[in-house]
N, C-alpha and C. Protein backbone atom coordinates (compact mmCIF):
# COMPACT_ATOMS: atom_id res chain seq x y z
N UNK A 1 -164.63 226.11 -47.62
CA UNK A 1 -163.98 227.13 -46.83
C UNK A 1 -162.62 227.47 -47.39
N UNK A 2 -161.83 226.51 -47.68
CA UNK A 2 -160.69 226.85 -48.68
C UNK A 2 -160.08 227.67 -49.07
N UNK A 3 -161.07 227.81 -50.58
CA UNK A 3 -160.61 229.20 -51.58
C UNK A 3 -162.01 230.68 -50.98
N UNK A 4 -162.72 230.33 -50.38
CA UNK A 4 -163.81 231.64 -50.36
C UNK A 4 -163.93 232.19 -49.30
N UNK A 5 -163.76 233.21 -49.23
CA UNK A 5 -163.53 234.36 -48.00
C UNK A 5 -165.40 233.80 -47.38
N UNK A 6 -165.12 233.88 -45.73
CA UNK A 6 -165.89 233.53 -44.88
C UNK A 6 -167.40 234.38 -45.36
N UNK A 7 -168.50 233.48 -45.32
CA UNK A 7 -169.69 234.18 -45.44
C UNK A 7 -170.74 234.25 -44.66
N UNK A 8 -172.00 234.43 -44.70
CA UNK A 8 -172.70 235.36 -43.73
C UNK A 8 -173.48 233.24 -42.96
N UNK A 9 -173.28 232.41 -43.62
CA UNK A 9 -174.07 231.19 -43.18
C UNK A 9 -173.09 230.67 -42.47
N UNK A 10 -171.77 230.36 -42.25
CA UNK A 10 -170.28 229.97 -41.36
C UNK A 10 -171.15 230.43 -39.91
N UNK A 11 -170.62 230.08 -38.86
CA UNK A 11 -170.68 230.16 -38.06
C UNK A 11 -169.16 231.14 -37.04
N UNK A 12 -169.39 231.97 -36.13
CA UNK A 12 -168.58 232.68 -35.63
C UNK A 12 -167.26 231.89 -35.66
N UNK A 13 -167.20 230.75 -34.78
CA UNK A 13 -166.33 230.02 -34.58
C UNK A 13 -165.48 229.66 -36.41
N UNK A 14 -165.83 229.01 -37.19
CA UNK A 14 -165.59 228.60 -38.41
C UNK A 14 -165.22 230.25 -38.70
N UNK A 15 -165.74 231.29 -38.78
CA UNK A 15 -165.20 232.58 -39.92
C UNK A 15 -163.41 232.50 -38.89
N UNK A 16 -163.59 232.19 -37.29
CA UNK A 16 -162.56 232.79 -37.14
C UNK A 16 -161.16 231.82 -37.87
N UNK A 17 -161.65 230.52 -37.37
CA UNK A 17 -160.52 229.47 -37.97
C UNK A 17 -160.16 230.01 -39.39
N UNK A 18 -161.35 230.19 -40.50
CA UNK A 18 -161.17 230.71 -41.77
C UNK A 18 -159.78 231.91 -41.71
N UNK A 19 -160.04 232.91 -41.09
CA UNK A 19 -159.48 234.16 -40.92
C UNK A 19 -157.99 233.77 -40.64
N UNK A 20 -157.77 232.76 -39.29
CA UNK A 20 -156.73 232.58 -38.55
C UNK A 20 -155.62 231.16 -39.44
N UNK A 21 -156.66 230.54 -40.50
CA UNK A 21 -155.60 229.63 -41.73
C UNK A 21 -155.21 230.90 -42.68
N UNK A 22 -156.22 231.53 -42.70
CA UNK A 22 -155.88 232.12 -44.56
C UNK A 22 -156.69 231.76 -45.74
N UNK A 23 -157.39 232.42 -46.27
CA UNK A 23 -157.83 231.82 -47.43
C UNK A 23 -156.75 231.01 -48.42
N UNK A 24 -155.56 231.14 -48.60
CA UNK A 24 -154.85 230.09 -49.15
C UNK A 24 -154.49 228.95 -48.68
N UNK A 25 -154.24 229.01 -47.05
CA UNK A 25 -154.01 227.41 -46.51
C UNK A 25 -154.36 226.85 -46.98
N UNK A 26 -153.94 225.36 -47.62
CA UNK A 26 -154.26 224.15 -47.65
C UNK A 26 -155.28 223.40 -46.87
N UNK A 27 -156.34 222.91 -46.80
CA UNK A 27 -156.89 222.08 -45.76
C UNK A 27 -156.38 220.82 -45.52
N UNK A 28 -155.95 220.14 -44.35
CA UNK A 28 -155.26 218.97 -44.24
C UNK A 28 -156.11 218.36 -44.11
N UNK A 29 -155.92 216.65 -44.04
CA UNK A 29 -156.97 215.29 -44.17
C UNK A 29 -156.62 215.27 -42.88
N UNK A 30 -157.51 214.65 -41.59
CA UNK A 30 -157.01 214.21 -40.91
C UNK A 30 -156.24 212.58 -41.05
N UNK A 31 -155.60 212.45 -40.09
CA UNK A 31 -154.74 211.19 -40.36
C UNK A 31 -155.17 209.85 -40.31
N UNK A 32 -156.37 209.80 -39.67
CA UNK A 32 -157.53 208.88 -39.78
C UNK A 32 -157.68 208.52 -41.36
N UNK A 33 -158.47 209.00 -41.59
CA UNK A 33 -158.66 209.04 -43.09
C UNK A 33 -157.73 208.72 -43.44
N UNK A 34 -156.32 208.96 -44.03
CA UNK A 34 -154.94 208.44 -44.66
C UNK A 34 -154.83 207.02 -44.25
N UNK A 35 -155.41 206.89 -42.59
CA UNK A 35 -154.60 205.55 -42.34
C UNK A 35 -156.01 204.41 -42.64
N UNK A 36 -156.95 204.66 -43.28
CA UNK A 36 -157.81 204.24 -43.76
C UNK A 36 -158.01 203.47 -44.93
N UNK A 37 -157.64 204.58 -45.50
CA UNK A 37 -157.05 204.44 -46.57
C UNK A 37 -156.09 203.30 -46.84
N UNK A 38 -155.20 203.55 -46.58
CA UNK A 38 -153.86 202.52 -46.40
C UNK A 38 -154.47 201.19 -46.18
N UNK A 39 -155.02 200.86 -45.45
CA UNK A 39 -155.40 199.71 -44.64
C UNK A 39 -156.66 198.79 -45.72
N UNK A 40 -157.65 200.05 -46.27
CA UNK A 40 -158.14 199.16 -47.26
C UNK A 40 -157.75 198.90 -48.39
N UNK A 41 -156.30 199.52 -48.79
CA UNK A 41 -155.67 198.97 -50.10
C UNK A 41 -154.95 197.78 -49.66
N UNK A 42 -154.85 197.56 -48.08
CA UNK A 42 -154.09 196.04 -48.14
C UNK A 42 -154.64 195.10 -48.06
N UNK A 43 -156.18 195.61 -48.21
CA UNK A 43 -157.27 194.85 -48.06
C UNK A 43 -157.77 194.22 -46.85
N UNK A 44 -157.52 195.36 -45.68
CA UNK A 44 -158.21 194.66 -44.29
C UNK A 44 -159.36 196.01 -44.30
N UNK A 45 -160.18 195.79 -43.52
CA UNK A 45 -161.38 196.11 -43.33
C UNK A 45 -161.22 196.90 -41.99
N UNK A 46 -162.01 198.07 -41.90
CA UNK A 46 -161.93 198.81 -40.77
C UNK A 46 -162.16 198.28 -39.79
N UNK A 47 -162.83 198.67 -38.47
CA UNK A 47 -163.31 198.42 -37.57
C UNK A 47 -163.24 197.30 -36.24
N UNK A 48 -164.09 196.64 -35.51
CA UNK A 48 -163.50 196.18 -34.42
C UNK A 48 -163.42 194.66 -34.59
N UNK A 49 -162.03 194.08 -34.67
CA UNK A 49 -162.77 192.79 -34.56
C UNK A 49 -163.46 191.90 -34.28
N UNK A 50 -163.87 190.62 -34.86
CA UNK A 50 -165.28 190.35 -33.81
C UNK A 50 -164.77 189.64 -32.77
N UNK A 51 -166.00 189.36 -31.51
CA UNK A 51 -165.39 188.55 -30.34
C UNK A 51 -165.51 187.51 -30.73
N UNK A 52 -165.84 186.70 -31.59
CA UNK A 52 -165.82 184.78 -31.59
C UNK A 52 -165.16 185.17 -32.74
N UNK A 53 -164.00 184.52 -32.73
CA UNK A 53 -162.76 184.06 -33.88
C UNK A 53 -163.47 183.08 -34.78
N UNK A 54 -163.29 183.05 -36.24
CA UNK A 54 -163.39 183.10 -37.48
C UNK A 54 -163.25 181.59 -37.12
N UNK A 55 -162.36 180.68 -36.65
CA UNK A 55 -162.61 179.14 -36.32
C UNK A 55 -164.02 178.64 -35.44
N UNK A 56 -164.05 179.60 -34.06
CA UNK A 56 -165.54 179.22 -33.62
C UNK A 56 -166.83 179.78 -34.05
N UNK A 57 -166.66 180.28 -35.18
CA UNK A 57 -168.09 181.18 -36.08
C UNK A 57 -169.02 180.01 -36.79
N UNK A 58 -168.11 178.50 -37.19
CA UNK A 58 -168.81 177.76 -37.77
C UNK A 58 -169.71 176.86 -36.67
N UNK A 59 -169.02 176.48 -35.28
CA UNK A 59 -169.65 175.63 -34.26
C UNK A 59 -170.66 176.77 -33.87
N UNK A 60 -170.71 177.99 -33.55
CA UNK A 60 -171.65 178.56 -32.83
C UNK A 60 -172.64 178.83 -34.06
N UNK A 61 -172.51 178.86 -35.45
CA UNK A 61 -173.96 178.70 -36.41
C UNK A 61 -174.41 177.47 -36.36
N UNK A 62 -173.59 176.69 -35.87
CA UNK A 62 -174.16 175.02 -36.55
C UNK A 62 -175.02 174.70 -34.89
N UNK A 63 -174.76 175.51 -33.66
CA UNK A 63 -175.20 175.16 -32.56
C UNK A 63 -176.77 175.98 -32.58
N UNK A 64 -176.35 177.10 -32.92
CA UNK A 64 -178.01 177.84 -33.25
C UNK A 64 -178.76 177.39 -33.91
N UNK A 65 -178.15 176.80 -34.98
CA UNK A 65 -179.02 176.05 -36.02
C UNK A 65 -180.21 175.04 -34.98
N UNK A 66 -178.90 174.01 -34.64
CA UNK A 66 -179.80 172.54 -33.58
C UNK A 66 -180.56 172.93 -32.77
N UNK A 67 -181.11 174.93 -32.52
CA UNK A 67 -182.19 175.17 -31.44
C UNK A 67 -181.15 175.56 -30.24
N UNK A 68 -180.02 175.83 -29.93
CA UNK A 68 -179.38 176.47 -28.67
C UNK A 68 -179.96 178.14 -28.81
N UNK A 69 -180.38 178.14 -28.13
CA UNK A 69 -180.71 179.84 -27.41
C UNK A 69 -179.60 180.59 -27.69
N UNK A 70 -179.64 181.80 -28.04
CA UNK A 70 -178.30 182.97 -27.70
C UNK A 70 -177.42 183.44 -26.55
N UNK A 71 -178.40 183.39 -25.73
CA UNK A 71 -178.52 183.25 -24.47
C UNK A 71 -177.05 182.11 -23.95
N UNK A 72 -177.63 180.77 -24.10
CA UNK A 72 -176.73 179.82 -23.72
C UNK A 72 -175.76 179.99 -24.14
N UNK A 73 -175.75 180.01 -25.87
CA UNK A 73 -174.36 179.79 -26.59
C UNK A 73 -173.07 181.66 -25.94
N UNK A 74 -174.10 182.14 -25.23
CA UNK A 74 -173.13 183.69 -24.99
C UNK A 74 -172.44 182.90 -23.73
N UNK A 75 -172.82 182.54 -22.92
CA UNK A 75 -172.37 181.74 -22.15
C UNK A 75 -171.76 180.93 -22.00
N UNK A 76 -171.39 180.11 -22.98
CA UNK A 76 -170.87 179.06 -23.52
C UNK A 76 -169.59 179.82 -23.86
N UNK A 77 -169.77 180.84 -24.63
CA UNK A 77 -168.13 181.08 -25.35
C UNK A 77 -167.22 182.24 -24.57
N UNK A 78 -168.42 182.45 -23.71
CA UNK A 78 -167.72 183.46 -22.79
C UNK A 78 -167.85 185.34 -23.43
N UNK A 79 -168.97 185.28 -24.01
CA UNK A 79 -168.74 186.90 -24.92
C UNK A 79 -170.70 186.79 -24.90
N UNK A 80 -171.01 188.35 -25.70
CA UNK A 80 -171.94 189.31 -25.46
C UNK A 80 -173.24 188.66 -26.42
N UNK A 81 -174.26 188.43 -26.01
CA UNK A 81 -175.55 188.22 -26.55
C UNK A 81 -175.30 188.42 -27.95
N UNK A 82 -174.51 190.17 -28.05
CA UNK A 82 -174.68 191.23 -29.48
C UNK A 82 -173.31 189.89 -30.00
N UNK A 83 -172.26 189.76 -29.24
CA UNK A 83 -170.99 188.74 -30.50
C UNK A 83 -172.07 187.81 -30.97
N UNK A 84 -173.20 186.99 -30.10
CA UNK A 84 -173.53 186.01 -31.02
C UNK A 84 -174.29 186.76 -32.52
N UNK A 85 -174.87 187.67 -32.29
CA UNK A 85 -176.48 188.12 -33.46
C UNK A 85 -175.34 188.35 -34.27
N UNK A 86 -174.08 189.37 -33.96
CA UNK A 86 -173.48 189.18 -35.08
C UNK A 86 -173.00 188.02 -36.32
N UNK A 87 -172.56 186.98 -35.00
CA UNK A 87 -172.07 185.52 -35.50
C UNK A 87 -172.99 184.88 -36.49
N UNK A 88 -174.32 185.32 -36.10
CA UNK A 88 -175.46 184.48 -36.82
C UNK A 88 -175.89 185.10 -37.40
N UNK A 89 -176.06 186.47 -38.09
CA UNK A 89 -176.49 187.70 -38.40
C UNK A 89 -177.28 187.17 -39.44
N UNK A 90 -176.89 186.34 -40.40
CA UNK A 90 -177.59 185.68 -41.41
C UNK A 90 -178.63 184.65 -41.40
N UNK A 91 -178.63 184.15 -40.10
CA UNK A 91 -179.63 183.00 -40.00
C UNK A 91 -180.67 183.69 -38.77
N UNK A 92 -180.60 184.70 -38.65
CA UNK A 92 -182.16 185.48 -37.45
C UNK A 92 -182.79 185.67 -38.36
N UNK A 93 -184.39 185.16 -38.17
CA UNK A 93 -185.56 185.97 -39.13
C UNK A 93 -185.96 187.23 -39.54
N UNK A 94 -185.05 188.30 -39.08
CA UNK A 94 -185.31 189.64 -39.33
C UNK A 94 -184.24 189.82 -40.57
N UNK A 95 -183.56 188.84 -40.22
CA UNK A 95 -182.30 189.25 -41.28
C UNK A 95 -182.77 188.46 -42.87
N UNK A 96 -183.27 187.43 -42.70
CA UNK A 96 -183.98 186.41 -43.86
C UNK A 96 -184.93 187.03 -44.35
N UNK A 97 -185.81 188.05 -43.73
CA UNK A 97 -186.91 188.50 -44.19
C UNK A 97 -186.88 189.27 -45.36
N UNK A 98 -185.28 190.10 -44.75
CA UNK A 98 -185.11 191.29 -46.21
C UNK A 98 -184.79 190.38 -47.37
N UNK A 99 -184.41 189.28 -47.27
CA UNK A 99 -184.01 188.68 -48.90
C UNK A 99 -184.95 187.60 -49.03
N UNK A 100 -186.07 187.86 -49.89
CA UNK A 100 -187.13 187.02 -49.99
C UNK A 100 -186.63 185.70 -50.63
N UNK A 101 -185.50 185.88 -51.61
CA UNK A 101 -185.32 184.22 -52.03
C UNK A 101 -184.30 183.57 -50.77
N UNK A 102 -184.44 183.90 -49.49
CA UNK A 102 -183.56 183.41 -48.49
C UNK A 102 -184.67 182.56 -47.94
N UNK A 103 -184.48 180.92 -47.91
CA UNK A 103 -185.26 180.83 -47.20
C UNK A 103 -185.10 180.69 -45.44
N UNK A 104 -186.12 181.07 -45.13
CA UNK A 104 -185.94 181.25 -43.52
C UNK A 104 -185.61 180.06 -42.51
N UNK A 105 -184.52 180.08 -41.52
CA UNK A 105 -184.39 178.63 -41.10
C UNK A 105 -185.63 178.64 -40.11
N UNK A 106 -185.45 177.26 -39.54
CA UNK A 106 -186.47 176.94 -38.54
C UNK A 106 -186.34 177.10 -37.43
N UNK A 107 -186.81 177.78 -36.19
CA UNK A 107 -187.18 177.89 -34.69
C UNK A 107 -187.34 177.42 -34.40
N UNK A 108 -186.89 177.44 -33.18
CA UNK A 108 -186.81 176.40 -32.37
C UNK A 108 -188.49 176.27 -31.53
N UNK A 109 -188.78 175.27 -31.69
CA UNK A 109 -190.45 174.97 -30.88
C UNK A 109 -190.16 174.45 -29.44
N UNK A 110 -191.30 174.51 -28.51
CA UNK A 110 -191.16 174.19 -27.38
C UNK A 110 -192.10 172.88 -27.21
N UNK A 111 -191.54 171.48 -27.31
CA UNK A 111 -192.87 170.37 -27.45
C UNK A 111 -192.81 169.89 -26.20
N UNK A 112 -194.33 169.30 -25.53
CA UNK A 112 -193.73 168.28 -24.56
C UNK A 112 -193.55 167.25 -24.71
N UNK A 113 -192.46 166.00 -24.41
CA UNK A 113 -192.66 164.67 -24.49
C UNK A 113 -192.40 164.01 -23.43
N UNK A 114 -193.55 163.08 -23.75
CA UNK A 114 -193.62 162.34 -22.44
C UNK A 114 -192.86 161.35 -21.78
N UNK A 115 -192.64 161.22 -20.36
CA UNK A 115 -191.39 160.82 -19.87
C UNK A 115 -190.89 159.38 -20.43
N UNK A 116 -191.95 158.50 -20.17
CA UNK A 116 -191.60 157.17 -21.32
C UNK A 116 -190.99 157.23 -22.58
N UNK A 117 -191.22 158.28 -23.29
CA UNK A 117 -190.19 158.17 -24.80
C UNK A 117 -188.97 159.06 -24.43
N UNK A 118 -188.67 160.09 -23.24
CA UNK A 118 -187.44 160.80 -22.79
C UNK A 118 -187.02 159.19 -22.04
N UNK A 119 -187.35 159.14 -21.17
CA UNK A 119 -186.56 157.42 -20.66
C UNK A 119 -186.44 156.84 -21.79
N UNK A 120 -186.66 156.23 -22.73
CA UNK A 120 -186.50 155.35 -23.78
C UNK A 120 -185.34 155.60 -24.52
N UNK A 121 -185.36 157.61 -25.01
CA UNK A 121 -184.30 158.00 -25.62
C UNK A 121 -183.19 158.16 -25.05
N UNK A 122 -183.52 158.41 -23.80
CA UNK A 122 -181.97 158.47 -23.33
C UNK A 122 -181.29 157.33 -22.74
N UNK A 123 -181.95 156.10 -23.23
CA UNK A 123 -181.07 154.75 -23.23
C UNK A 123 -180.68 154.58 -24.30
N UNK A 124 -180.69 155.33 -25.67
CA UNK A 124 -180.34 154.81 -26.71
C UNK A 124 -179.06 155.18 -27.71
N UNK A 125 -178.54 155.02 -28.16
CA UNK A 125 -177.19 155.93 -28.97
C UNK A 125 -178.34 157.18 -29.74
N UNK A 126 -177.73 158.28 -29.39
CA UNK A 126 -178.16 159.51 -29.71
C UNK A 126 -176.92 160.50 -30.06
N UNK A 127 -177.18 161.24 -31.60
CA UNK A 127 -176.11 162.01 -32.01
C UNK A 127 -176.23 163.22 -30.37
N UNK A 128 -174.52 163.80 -30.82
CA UNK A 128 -174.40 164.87 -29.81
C UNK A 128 -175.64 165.96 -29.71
N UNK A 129 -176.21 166.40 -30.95
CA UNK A 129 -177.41 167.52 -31.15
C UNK A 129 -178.13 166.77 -30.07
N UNK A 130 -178.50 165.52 -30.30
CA UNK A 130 -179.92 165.15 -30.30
C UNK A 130 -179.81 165.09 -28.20
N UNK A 131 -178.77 164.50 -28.07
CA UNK A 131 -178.56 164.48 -26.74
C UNK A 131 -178.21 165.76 -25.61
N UNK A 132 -177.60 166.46 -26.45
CA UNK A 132 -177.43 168.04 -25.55
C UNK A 132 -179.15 168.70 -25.76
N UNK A 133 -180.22 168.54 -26.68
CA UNK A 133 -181.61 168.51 -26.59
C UNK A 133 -182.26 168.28 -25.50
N UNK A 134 -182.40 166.70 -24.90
CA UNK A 134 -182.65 166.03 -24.09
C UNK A 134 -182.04 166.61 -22.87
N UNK A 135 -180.78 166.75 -22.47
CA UNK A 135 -180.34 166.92 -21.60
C UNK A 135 -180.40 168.25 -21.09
N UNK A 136 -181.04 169.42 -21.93
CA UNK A 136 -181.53 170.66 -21.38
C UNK A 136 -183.07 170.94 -21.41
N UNK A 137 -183.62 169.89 -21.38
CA UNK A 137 -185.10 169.88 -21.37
C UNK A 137 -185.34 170.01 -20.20
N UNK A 138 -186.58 170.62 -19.81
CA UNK A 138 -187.17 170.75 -18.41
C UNK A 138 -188.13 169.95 -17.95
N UNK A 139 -187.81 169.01 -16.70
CA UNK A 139 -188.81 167.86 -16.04
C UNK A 139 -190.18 168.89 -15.43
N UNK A 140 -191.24 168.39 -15.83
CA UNK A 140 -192.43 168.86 -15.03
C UNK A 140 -193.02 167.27 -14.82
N UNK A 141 -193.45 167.59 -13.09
CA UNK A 141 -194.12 166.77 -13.02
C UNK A 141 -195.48 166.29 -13.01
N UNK A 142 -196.08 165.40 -13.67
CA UNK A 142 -197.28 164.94 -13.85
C UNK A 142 -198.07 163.43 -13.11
N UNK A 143 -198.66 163.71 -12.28
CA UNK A 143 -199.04 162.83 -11.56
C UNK A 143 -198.00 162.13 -10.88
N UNK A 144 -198.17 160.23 -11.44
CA UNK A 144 -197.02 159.46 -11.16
C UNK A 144 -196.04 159.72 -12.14
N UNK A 145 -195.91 160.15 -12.95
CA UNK A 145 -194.80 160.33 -14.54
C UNK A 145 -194.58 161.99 -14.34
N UNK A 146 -193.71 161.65 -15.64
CA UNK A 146 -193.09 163.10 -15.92
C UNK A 146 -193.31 163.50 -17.66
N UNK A 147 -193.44 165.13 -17.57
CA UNK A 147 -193.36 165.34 -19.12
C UNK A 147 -191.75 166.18 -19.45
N UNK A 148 -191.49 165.93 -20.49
CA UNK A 148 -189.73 166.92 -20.62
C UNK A 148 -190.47 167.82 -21.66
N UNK A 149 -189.88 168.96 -21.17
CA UNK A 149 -190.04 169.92 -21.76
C UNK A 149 -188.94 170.44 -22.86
N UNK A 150 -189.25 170.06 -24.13
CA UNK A 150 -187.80 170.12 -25.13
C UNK A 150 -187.97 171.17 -25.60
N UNK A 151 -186.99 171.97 -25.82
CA UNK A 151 -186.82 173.47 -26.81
C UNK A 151 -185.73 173.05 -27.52
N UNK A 152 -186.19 172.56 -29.39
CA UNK A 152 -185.25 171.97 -30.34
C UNK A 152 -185.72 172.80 -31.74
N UNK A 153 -185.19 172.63 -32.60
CA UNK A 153 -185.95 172.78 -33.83
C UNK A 153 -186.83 171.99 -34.29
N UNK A 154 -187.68 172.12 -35.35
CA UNK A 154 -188.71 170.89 -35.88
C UNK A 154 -187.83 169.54 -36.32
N UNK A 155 -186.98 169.54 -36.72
CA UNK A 155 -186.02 168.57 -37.19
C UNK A 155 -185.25 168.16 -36.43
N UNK A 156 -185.14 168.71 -35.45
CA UNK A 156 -184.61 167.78 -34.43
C UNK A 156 -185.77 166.86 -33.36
N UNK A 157 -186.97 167.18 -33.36
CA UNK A 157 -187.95 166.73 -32.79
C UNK A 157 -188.55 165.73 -33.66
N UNK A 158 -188.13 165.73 -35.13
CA UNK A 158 -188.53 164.48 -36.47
C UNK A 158 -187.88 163.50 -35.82
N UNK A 159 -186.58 164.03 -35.95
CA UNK A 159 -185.23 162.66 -35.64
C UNK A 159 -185.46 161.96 -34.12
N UNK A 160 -185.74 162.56 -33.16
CA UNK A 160 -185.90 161.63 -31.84
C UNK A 160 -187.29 161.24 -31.81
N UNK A 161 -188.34 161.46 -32.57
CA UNK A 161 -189.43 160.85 -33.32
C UNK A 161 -189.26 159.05 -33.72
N UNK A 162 -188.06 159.69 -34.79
CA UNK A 162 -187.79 158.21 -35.73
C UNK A 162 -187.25 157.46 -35.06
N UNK A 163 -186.06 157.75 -34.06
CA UNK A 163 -185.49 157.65 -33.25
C UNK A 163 -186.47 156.42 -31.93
N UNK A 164 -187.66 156.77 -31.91
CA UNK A 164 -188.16 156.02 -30.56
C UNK A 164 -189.26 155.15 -31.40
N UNK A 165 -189.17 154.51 -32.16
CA UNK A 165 -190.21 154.05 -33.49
C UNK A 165 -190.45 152.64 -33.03
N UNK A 166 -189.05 152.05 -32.42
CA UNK A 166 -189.36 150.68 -31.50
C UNK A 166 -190.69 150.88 -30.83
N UNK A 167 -190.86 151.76 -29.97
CA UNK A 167 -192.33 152.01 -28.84
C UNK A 167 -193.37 151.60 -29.65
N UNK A 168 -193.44 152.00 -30.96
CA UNK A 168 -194.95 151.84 -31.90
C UNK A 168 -195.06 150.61 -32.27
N UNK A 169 -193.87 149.59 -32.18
CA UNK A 169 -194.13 147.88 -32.58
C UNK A 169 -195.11 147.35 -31.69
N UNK A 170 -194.92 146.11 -32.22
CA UNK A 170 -195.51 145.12 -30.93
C UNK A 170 -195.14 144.45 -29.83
N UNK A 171 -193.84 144.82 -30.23
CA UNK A 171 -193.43 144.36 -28.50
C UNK A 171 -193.02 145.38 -27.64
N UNK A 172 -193.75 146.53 -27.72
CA UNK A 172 -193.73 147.47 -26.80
C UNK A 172 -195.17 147.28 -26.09
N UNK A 173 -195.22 147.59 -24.62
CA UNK A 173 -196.54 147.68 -24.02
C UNK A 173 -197.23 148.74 -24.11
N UNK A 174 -198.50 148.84 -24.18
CA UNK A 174 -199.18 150.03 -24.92
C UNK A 174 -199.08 151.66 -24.18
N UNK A 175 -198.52 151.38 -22.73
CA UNK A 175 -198.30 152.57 -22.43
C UNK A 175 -197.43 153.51 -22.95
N UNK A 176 -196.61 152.84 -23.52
CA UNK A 176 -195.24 153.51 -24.47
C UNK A 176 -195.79 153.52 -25.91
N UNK A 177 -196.93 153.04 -26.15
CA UNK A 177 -197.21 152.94 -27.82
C UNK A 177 -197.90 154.23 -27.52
N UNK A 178 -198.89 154.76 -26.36
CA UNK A 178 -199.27 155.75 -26.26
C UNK A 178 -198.81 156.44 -26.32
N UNK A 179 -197.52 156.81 -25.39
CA UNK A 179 -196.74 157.80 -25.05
C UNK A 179 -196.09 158.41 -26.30
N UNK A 180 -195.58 156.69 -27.09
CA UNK A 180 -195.10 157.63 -28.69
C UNK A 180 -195.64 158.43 -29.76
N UNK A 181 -197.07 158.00 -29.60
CA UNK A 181 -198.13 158.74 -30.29
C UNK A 181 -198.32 160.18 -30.15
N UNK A 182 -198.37 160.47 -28.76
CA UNK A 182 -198.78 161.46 -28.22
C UNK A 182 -197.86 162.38 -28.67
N UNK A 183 -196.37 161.93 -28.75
CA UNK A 183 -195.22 163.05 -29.31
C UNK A 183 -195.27 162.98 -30.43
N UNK A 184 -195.89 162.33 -31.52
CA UNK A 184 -196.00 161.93 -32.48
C UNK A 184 -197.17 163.01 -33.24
N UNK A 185 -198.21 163.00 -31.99
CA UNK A 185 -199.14 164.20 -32.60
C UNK A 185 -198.35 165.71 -32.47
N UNK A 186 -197.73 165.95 -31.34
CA UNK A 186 -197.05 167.05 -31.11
C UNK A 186 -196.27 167.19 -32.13
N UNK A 187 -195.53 166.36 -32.97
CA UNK A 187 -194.50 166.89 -33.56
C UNK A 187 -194.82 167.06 -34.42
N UNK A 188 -195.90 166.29 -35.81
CA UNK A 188 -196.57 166.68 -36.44
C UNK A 188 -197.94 167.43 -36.42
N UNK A 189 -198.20 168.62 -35.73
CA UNK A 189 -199.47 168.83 -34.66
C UNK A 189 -199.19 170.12 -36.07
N UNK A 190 -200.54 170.08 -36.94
CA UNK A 190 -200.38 171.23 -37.70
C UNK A 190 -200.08 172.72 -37.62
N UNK A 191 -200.20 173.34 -36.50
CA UNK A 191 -199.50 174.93 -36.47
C UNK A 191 -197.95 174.60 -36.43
N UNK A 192 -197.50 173.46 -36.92
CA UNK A 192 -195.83 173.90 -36.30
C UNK A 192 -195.49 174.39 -37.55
């Protein structure tokens, strides 16, 4: 629009602005742009900052990792479902998919284990992962016993595996040698 007198594709509005600068006016930048500018030669980056600060970006990947929901951890930090996907943007399977040499982390599975090896484990020294696991599992009840309902990753369901390995000796009574088995098939149960 600049240097060339208004033509028949401009729109009414645009010929008049054309008419009412001048074909010699200058076109100005808006100031956006300038201050854009500026800002990425000092080397900061446009846009909004994120809601979880650059110190809690490493606890809330390392918490998704151990199987915490998005859900929880939004809750947890006090900010939006969308701050976490951002936070983790790299470890969701939609995001791993586009880079085939990425390999994909693991999901979290839903196993049941049976209340004898949840009683067992939670008498025992258990890392923080393994115990915030346990402690958001869901009791269903079964007959006289109970099953916990764990939502962990596969590797965290290995470790409280290895973790309850006393039950499979011999001086456990066989109801608990059962019970360890049984999570034992679950955890190695081939579709996982």
């Amino acid at each position: 629009m600049g240097g060339q007198p208004p033509g028949p594709a401009l729109t009414i509005r645009q010929r008049q602005l054309a008419v009412h600068r001048g074909a010699s006016a200058p076109r100005r930048r808006p100031p956006r742009a300038d201050g854009l500018r500026a800002a990425e030669a000092k080397g900061n980056k446009g846009g909004r900052r994120p809601a979880i600060p650059a110190a809690k970006t490493d606890t809330v990947r390392t918490a998704y990792l151990e199987g915490r929901s998005i859900a929880a951890l939004a809750r947890d930090h006090d900010v939006s479902r969308g701050a976490i996907h951002t936070a983790d943007a790299d470890l969701l399977p939609e995001y791993t998919a586009a880079h085939p040499g990425t390999p994909a982390p693991e999901l979290p599975v839903v196993l049941d284990m049976p209340g004898k090896v949840a009683d067992y484990l939670r008498n025992t020294d258990l890392e923080p992962a393994e115990r915030a696991v346990l402690d958001q599992g869901v009791t269903v009840r079964r007959g006289q016993g109970y099953t916990l309902r764990v939502t962990a990753v596969p590797a965290i369901h290995r470790r409280l595996l290895d973790r309850c390995q006393l039950l499979d000796g011999a001086s456990a009574i066989p109801v608990q040698r059962k019970a360890r088995r049984e999570y034992a098939n679950r955890v190695n149960a081939p579709d996982q």
